[in-house]
C-alpha atoms as a PDB file:
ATOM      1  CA  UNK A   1      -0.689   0.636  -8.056  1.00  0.00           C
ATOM      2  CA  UNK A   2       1.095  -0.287  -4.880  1.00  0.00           C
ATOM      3  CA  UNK A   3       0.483  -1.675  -1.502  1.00  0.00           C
ATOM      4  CA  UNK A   4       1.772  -0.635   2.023  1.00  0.00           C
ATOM      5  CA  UNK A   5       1.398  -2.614   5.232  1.00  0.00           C
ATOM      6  CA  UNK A   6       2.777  -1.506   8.637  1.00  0.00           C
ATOM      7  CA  UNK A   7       1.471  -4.117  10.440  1.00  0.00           C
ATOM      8  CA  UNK A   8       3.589  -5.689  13.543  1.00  0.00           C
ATOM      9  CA  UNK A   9       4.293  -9.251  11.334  1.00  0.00           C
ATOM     10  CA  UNK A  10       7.049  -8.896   8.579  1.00  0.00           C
ATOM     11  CA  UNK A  11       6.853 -12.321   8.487  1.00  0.00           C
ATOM     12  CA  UNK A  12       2.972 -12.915   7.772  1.00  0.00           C
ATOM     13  CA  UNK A  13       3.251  -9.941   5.443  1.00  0.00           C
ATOM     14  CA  UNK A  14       5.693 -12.187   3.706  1.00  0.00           C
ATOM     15  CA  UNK A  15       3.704 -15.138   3.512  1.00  0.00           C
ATOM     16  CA  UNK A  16       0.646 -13.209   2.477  1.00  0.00           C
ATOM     17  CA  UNK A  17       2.330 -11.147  -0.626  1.00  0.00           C
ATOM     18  CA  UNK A  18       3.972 -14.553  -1.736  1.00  0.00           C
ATOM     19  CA  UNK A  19       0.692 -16.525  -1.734  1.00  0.00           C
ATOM     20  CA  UNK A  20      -1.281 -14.060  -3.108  1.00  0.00           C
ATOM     21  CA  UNK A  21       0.230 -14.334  -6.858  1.00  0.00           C
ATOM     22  CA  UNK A  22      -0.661 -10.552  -6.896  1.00  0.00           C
ATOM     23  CA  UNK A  23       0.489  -9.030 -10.041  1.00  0.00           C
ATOM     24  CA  UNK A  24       1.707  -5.307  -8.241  1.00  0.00           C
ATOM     25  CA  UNK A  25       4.316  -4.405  -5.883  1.00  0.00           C
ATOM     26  CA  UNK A  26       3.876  -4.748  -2.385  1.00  0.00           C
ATOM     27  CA  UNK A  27       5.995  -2.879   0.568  1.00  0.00           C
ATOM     28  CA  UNK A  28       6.463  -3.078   4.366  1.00  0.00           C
ATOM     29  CA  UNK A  29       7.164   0.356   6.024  1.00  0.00           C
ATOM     30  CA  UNK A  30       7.821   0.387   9.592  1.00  0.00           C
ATOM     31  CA  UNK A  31       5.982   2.933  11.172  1.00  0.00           C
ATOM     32  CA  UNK A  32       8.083   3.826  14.352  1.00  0.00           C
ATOM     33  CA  UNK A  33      11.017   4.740  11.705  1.00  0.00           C
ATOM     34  CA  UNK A  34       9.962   8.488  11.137  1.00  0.00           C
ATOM     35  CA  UNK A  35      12.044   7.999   8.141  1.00  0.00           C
ATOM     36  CA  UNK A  36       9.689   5.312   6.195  1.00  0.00           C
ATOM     37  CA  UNK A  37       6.989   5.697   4.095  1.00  0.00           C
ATOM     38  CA  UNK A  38       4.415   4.912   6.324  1.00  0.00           C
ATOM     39  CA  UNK A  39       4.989   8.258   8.614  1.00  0.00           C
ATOM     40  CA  UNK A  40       5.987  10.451   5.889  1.00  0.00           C
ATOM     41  CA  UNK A  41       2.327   9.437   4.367  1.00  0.00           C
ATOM     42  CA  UNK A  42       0.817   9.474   7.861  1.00  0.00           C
ATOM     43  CA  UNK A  43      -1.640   7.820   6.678  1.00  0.00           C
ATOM     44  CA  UNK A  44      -1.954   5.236  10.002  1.00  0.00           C
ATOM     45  CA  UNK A  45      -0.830   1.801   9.806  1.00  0.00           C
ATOM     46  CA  UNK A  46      -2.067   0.027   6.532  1.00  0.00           C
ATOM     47  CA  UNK A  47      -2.666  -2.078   4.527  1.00  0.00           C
ATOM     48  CA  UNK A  48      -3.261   0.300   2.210  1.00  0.00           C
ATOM     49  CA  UNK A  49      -2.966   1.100  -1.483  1.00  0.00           C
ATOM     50  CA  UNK A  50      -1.733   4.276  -3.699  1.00  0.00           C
ATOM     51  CA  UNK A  51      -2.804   4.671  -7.259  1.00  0.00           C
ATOM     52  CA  UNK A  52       0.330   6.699  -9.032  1.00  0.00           C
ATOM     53  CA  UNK A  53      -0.339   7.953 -12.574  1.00  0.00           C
ATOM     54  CA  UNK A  54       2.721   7.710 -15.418  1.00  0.00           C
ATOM     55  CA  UNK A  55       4.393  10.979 -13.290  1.00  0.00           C
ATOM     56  CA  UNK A  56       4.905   8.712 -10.309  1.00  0.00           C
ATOM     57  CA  UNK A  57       2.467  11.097  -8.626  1.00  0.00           C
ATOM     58  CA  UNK A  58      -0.030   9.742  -6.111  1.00  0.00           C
ATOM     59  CA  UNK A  59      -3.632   9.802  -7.178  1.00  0.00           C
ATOM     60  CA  UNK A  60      -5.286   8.519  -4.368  1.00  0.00           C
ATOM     61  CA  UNK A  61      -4.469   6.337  -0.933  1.00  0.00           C
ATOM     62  CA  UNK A  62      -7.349   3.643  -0.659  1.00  0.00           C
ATOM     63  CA  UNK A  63      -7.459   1.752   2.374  1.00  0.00           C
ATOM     64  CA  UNK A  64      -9.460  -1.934   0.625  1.00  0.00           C
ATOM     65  CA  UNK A  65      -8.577  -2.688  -2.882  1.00  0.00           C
ATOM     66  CA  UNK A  66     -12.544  -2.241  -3.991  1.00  0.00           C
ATOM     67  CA  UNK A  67     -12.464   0.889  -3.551  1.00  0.00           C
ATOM     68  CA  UNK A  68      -9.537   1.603  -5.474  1.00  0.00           C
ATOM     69  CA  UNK A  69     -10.745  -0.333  -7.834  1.00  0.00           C
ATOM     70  CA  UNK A  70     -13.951   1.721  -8.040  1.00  0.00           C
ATOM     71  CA  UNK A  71     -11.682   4.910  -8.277  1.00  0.00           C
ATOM     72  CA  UNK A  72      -9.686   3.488 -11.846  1.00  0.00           C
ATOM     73  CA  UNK A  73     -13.476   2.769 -13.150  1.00  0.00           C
ATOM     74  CA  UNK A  74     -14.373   6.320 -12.190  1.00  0.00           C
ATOM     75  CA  UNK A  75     -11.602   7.493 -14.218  1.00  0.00           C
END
């Protein structure tokens, strides 16, 4: 699991992934760069998280972490 944010604040972003002890990666995409993550996904602007299985392949794009959470129970 991994999250994406896109949001206008690299700096809060960076104060909220250090606080949050969280124990997954976290990355900020920039979403006018048509090279980033973010618009290759197109998935809007975030936060968001993808669950990748062992192939690196993405399994889902979840847009709260309950309900990704409710997906890896489902599985």
């Amino acid at each position: 699991m991994l999250s994406i944010d896109a949001g206008d604040s690299r700096a809060l972003w960076r104060i909220y992934t250090k606080d949050g002890n969280f124990n997954w990666p976290h990355f900020h995409s920039d979403p006018t760069d048509p090279n980033s993550l973010v618009s290759k996904l197109d998935y809007g602007s975030g936060p968001y998280y993808l669950l990748v299985n062992k192939r690196n392949r993405i399994e889902g794009i979840y847009e709260d972490l309950d309900k990704l959470i409710t997906a890896i129970r489902f599985r």
